[in-house]
Protein backbone atom coordinates (compact mmCIF):
# COMPACT_ATOMS: atom_id res chain seq x y z
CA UNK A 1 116.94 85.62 100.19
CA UNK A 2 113.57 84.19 100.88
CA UNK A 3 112.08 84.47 97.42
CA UNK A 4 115.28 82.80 96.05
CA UNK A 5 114.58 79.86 98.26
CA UNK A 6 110.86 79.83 97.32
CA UNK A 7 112.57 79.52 93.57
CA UNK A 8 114.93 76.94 94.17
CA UNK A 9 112.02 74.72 95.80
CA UNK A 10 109.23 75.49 93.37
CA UNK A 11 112.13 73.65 91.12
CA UNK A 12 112.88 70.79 92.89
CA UNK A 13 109.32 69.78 92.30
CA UNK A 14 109.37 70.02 88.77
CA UNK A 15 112.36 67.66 88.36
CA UNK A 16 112.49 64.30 89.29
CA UNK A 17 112.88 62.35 92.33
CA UNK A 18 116.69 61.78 91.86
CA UNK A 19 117.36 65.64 90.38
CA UNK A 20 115.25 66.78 93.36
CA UNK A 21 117.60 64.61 95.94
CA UNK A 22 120.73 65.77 94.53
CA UNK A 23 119.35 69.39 94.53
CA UNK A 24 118.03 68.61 98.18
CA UNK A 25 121.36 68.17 98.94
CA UNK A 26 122.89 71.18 97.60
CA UNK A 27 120.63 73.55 98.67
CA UNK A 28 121.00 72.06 102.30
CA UNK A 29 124.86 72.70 102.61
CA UNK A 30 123.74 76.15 100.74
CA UNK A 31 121.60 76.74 103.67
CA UNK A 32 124.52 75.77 106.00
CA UNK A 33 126.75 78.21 104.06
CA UNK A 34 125.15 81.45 103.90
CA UNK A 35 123.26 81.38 107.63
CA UNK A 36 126.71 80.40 108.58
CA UNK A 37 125.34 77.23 110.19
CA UNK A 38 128.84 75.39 110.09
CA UNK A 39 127.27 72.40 112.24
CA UNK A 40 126.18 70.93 108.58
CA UNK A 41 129.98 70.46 107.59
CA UNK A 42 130.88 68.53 110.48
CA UNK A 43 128.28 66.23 110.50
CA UNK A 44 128.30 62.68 109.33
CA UNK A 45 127.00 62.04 105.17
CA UNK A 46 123.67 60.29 106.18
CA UNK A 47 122.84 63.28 108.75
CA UNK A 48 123.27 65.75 105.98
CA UNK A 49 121.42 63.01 103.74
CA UNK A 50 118.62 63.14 106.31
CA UNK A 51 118.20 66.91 106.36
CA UNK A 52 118.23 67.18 102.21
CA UNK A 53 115.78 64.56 102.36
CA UNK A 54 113.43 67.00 104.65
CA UNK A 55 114.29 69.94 102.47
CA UNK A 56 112.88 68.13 99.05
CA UNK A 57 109.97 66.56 101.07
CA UNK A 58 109.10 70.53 102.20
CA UNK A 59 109.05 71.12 98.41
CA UNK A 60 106.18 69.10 97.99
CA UNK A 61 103.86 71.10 100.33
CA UNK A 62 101.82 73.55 98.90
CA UNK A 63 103.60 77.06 97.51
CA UNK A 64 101.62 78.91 100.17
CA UNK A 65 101.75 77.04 103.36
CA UNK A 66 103.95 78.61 106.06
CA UNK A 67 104.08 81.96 104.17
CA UNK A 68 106.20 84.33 106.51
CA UNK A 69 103.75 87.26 107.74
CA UNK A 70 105.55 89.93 106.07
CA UNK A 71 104.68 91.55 102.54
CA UNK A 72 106.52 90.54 99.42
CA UNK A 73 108.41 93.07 97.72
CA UNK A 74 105.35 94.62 95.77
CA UNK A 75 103.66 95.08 98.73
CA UNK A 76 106.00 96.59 100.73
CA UNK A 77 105.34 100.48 101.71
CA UNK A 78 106.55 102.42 98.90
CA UNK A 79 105.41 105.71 100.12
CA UNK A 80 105.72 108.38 102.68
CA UNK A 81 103.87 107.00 106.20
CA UNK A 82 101.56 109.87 106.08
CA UNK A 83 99.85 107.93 108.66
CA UNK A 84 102.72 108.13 110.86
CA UNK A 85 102.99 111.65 110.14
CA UNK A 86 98.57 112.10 111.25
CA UNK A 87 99.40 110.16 114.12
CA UNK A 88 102.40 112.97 115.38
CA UNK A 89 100.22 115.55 114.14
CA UNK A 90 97.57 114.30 116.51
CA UNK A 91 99.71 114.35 119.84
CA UNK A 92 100.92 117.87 118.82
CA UNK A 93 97.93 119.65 118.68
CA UNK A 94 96.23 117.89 121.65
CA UNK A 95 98.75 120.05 123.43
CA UNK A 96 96.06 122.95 122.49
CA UNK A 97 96.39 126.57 121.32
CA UNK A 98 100.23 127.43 121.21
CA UNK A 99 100.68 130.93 120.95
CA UNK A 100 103.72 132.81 121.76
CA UNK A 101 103.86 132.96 125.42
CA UNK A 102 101.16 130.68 126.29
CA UNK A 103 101.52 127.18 128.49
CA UNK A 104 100.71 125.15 125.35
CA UNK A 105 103.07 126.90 123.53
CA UNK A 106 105.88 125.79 125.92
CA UNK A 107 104.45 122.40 125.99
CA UNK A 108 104.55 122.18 122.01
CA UNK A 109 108.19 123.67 122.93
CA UNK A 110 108.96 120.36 125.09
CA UNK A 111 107.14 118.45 122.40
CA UNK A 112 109.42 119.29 120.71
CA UNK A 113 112.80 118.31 122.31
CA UNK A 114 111.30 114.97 123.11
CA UNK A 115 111.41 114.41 119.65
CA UNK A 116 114.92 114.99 118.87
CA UNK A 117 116.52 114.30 121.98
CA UNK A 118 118.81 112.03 120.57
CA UNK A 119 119.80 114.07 117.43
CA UNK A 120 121.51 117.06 116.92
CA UNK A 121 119.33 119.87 118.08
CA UNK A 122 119.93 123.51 118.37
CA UNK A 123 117.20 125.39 120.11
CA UNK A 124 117.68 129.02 118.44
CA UNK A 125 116.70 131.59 121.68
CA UNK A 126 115.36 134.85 121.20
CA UNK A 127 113.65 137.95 121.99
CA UNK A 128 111.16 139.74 119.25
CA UNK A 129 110.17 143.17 119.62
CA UNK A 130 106.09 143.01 118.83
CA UNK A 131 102.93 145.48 118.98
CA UNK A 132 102.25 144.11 122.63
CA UNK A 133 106.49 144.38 123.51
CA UNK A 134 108.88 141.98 123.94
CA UNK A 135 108.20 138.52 123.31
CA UNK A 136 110.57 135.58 124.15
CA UNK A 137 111.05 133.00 120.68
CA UNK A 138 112.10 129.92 120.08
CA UNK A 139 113.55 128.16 117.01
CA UNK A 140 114.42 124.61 116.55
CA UNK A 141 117.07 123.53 114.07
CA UNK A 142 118.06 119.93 113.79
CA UNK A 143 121.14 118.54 111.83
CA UNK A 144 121.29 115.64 109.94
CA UNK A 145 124.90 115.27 108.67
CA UNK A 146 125.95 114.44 104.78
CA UNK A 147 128.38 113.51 102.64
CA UNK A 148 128.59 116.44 100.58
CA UNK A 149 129.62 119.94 101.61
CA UNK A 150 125.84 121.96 101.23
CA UNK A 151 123.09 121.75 103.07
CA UNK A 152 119.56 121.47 102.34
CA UNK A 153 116.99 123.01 105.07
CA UNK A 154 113.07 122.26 105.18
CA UNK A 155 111.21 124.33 107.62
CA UNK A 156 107.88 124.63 109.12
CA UNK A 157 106.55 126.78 111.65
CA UNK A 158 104.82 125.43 115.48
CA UNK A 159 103.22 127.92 116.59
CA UNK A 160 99.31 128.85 116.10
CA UNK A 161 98.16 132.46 115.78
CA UNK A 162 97.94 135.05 118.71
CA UNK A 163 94.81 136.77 117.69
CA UNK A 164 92.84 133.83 118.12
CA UNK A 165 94.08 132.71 121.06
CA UNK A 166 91.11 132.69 122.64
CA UNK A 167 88.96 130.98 120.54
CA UNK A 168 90.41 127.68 120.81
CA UNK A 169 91.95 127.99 117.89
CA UNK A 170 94.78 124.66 117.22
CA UNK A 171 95.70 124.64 114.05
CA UNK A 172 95.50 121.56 112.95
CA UNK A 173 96.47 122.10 109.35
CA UNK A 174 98.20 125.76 109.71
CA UNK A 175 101.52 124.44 111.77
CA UNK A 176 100.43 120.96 113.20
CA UNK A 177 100.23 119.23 109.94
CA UNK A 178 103.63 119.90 109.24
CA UNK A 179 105.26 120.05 112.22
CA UNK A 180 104.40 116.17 111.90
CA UNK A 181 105.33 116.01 108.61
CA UNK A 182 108.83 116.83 109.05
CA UNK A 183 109.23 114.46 112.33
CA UNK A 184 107.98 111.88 110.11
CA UNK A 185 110.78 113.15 107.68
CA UNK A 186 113.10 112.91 110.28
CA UNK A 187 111.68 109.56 111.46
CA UNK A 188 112.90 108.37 107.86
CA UNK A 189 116.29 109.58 107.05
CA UNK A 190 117.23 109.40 110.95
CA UNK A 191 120.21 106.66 111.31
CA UNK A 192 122.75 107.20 108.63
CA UNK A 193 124.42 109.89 107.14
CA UNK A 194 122.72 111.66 103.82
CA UNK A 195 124.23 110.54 100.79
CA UNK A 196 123.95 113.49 99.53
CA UNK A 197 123.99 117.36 101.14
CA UNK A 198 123.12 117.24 104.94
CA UNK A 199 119.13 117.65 105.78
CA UNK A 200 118.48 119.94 108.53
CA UNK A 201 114.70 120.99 109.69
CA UNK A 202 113.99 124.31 111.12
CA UNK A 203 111.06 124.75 113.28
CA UNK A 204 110.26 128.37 113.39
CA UNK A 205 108.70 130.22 115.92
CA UNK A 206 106.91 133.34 115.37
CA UNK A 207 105.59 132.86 111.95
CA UNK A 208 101.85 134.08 113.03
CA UNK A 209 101.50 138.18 113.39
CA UNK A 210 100.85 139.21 117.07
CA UNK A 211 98.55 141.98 116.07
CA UNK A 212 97.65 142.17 112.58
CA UNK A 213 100.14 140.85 109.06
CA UNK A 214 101.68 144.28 108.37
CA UNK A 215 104.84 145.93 108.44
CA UNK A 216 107.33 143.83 110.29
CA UNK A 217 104.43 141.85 112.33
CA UNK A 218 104.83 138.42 111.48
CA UNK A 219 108.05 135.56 110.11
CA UNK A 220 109.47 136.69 113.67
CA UNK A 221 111.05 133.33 113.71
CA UNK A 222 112.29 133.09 110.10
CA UNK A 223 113.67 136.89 110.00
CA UNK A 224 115.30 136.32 112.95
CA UNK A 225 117.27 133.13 111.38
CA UNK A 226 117.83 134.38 107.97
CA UNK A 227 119.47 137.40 110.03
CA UNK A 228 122.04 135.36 112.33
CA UNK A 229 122.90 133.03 109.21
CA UNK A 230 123.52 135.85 106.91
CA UNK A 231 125.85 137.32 109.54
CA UNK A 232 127.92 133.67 110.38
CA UNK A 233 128.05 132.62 106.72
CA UNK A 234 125.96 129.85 106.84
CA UNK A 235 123.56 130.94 104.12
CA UNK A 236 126.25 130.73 101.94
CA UNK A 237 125.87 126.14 102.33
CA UNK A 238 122.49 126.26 101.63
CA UNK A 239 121.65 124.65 97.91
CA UNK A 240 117.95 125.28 98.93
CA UNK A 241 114.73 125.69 101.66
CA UNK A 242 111.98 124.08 101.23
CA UNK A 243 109.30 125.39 103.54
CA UNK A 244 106.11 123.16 104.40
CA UNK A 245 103.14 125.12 105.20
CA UNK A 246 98.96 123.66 105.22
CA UNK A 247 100.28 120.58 103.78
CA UNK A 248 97.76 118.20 105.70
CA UNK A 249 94.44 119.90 103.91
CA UNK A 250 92.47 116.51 102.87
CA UNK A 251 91.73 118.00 99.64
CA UNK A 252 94.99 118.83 98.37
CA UNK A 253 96.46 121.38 95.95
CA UNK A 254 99.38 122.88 96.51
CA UNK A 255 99.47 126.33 94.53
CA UNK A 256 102.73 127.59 92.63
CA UNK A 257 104.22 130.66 94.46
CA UNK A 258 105.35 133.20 92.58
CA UNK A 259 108.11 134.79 94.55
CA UNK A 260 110.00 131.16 95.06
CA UNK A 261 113.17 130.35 92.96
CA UNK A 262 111.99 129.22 89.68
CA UNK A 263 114.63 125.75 89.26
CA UNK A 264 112.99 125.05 92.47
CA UNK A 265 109.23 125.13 91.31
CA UNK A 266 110.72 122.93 88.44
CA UNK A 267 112.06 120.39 90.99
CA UNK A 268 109.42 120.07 93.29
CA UNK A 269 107.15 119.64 90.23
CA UNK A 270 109.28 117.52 88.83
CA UNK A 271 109.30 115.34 92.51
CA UNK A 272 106.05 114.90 91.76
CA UNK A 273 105.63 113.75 88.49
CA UNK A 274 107.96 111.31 89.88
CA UNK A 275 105.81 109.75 92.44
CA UNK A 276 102.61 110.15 90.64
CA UNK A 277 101.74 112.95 92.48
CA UNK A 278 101.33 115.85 89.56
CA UNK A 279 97.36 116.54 90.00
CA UNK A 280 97.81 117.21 93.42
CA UNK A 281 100.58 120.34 92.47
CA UNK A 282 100.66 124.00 91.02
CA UNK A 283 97.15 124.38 89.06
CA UNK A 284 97.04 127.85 90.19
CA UNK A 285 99.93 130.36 91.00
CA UNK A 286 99.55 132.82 94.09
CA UNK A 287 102.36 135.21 95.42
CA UNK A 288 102.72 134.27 99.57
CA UNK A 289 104.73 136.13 102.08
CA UNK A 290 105.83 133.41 104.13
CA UNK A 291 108.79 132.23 106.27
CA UNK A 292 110.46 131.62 102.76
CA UNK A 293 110.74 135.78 102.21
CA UNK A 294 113.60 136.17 104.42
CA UNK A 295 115.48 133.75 102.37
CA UNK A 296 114.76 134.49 99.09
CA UNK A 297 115.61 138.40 99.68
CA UNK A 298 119.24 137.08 101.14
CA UNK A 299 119.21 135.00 97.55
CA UNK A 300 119.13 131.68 98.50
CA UNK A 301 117.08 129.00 96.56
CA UNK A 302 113.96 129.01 98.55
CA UNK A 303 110.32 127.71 98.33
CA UNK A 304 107.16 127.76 100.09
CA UNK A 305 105.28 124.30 99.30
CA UNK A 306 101.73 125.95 100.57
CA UNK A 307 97.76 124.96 100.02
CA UNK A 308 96.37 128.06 100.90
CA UNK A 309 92.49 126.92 99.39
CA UNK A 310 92.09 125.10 102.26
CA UNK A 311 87.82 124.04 102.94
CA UNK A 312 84.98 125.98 101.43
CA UNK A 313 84.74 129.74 101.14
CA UNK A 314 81.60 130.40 102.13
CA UNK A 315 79.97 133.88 103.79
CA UNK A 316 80.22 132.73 106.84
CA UNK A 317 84.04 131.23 106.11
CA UNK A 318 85.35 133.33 103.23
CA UNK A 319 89.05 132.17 103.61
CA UNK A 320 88.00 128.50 104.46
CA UNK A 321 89.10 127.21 107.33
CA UNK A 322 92.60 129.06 107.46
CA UNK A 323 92.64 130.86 110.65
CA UNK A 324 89.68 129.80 112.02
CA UNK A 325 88.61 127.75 115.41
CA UNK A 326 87.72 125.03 112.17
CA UNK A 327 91.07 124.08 111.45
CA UNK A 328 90.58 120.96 113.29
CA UNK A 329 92.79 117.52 113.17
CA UNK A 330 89.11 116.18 111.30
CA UNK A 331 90.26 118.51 107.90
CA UNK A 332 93.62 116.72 107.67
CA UNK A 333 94.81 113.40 106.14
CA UNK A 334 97.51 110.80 106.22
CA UNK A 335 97.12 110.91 102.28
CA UNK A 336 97.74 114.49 101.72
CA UNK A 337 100.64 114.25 104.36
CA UNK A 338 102.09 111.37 102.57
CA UNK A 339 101.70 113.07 98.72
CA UNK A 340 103.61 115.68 100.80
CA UNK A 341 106.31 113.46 102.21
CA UNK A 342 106.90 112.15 99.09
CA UNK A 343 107.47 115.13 97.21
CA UNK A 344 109.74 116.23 99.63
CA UNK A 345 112.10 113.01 99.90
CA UNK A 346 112.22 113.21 96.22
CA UNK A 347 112.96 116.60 95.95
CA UNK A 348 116.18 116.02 98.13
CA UNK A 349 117.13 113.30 95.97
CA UNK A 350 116.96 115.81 92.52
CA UNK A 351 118.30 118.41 95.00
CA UNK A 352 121.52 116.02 95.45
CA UNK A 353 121.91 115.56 91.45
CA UNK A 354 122.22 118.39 90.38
């Protein structure tokens, strides 16, 4: 509404002085009209003359004095707040290391249901059988309800490895990063039912091995899920997962797993040729085992959105930063996080067509 007004007095002082009252005039009962100020009706002709008069005398004043402080239109966000997004990511891992069992990990746990408190959350209990016994779990699953009958799930896990627990390990990238990205998500769609399938995030615990990533050691969290849906018949409503995984790495570049459902490389790709985001997206394949696994054996559309290259590989640091006391909040970005948060928000939007 404000840049029509901005239109209809950048014309009243083109035209002349008598065009400009009459036009004064019908913009003011205009203005009375449609902010419902109904006072202007029921006042007397020379009142209403009056207040036209100061409406064509504000049209000579300069087009930029008394500018409101908001953006126009073309400057409005258009993306993802992947600063947002840092900013969660920040508060999460200042909890500290959050492996299975450990105080932060029950803080990141209460994190957690802070978040969602108002929403539909499901905490998902259970108890994994690991090389060091059993270990108490804890899955998160919030709803966010559609209009059409399907579902589409995007997960992440929260927890940060057990090996390194006592190195002060916090990933930063490897769980933190998008652990805020989807609250961010959530932050976004929150408020009004999907016009398309309903959105729910899964938060999975248990992703990291206990001992070492063989054998059944590790996706605790996602196995465990994949399991319980499989048995209630909820698998069966999911049109795809979408898992998030090292998304916040400042230099980007997300590889193309192998074992994910093909339409769904396509999309996601697709998502970001879309937003302008192609460079940033599957310039090298890689084959992952990954929370995704579970999903994909149980065939459901599933894919694992991962940057595995993640810093330099160096002698000293031959897988980067992944899994290392590095992985610090100072090797993420709000860019990368938004690229990310883009791609996904699109991808539910070519999810919903087709």
């Amino acid at each position: 509404m404000r840049r029509d007004v901005e239109g209809d007095l950048a014309g009243l002082a083109r035209g002349s002085w008598r065009r400009r009252r009459e036009r004064s005039l019908q913009l003011a009962l205009a203005f009375g009209f449609f902010t419902g100020s109904e006072f202007l009706f029921h006042l007397e002709p020379e009142v209403i003359g009056d207040f036209a008069e100061l409406v064509h005398q504000l049209a000579d004043l300069p087009a930029d004095l008394g500018q409101p402080p908001w953006p126009k239109d073309d400057q409005c966000q258009k993306h993802f707040r992947g600063d947002r997004a840092l900013e969660i990511t920040r508060q999460f891992v200042a909890l500290g290391p959050r492996w299975c069992g450990s105080p932060g990990h029950a803080k990141a746990e209460a994190f957690l249901r802070e978040q969602f408190k108002h929403d539909a959350l499901e905490e998902d209990t259970f108890t994994a059988n690991t090389p060091i016994g059993a270990v108490p779990m804890r899955n998160f699953i919030v709803r966010f309800p559609g209009k059409k009958d399907g579902v589409i799930v995007l997960t992440t896990h929260y927890e940060t490895n057990y090996p390194l627990r006592n190195t002060g390990f916090v990933g930063a990238n490897d769980g933190g990063s998008t652990t805020g990205l989807l609250i961010e998500i959530a932050n976004e769609i929150r408020g009004h039912t999907q016009e398309g399938y309903s959105v729910w995030l899964v938060f999975f615990d248990g992703e990291e091995a206990i001992d070492q990533w063989q054998g059944t050691d590790h996706t605790y969290g996602s196995r465990h899920l994949a399991a319980k849906w499989g048995q209630d018949g909820t698998l069966k409503r999911i049109k795809a997962l979408l898992l998030a995984d090292m998304l916040g790495d400042k230099d980007l570049d997300v590889q193309k797993e192998t074992q994910s459902t093909p339409w769904l490389q396509e999309t996601v790709l697709q998502a970001a040729r879309n937003t302008g985001h192609t460079k940033y997206f599957f310039a090298q394949s890689e084959r992952v085992e990954d929370d995704h696994v579970a999903f994909v054996e149980r065939n459901v559309p599933s894919i694992d959105i991962i940057d595995l290259d993640y810093g330099p590989h160096t002698s000293a640091l031959p897988d980067g930063y992944h899994h290392t006391p590095q992985d610090t909040m100072d090797k993420i970005s709000a860019k990368s996080l938004s690229i990310a948060g883009d791609v996904f928000l699109e991808s539910i939007k070519l999810i919903n067509k087709r």
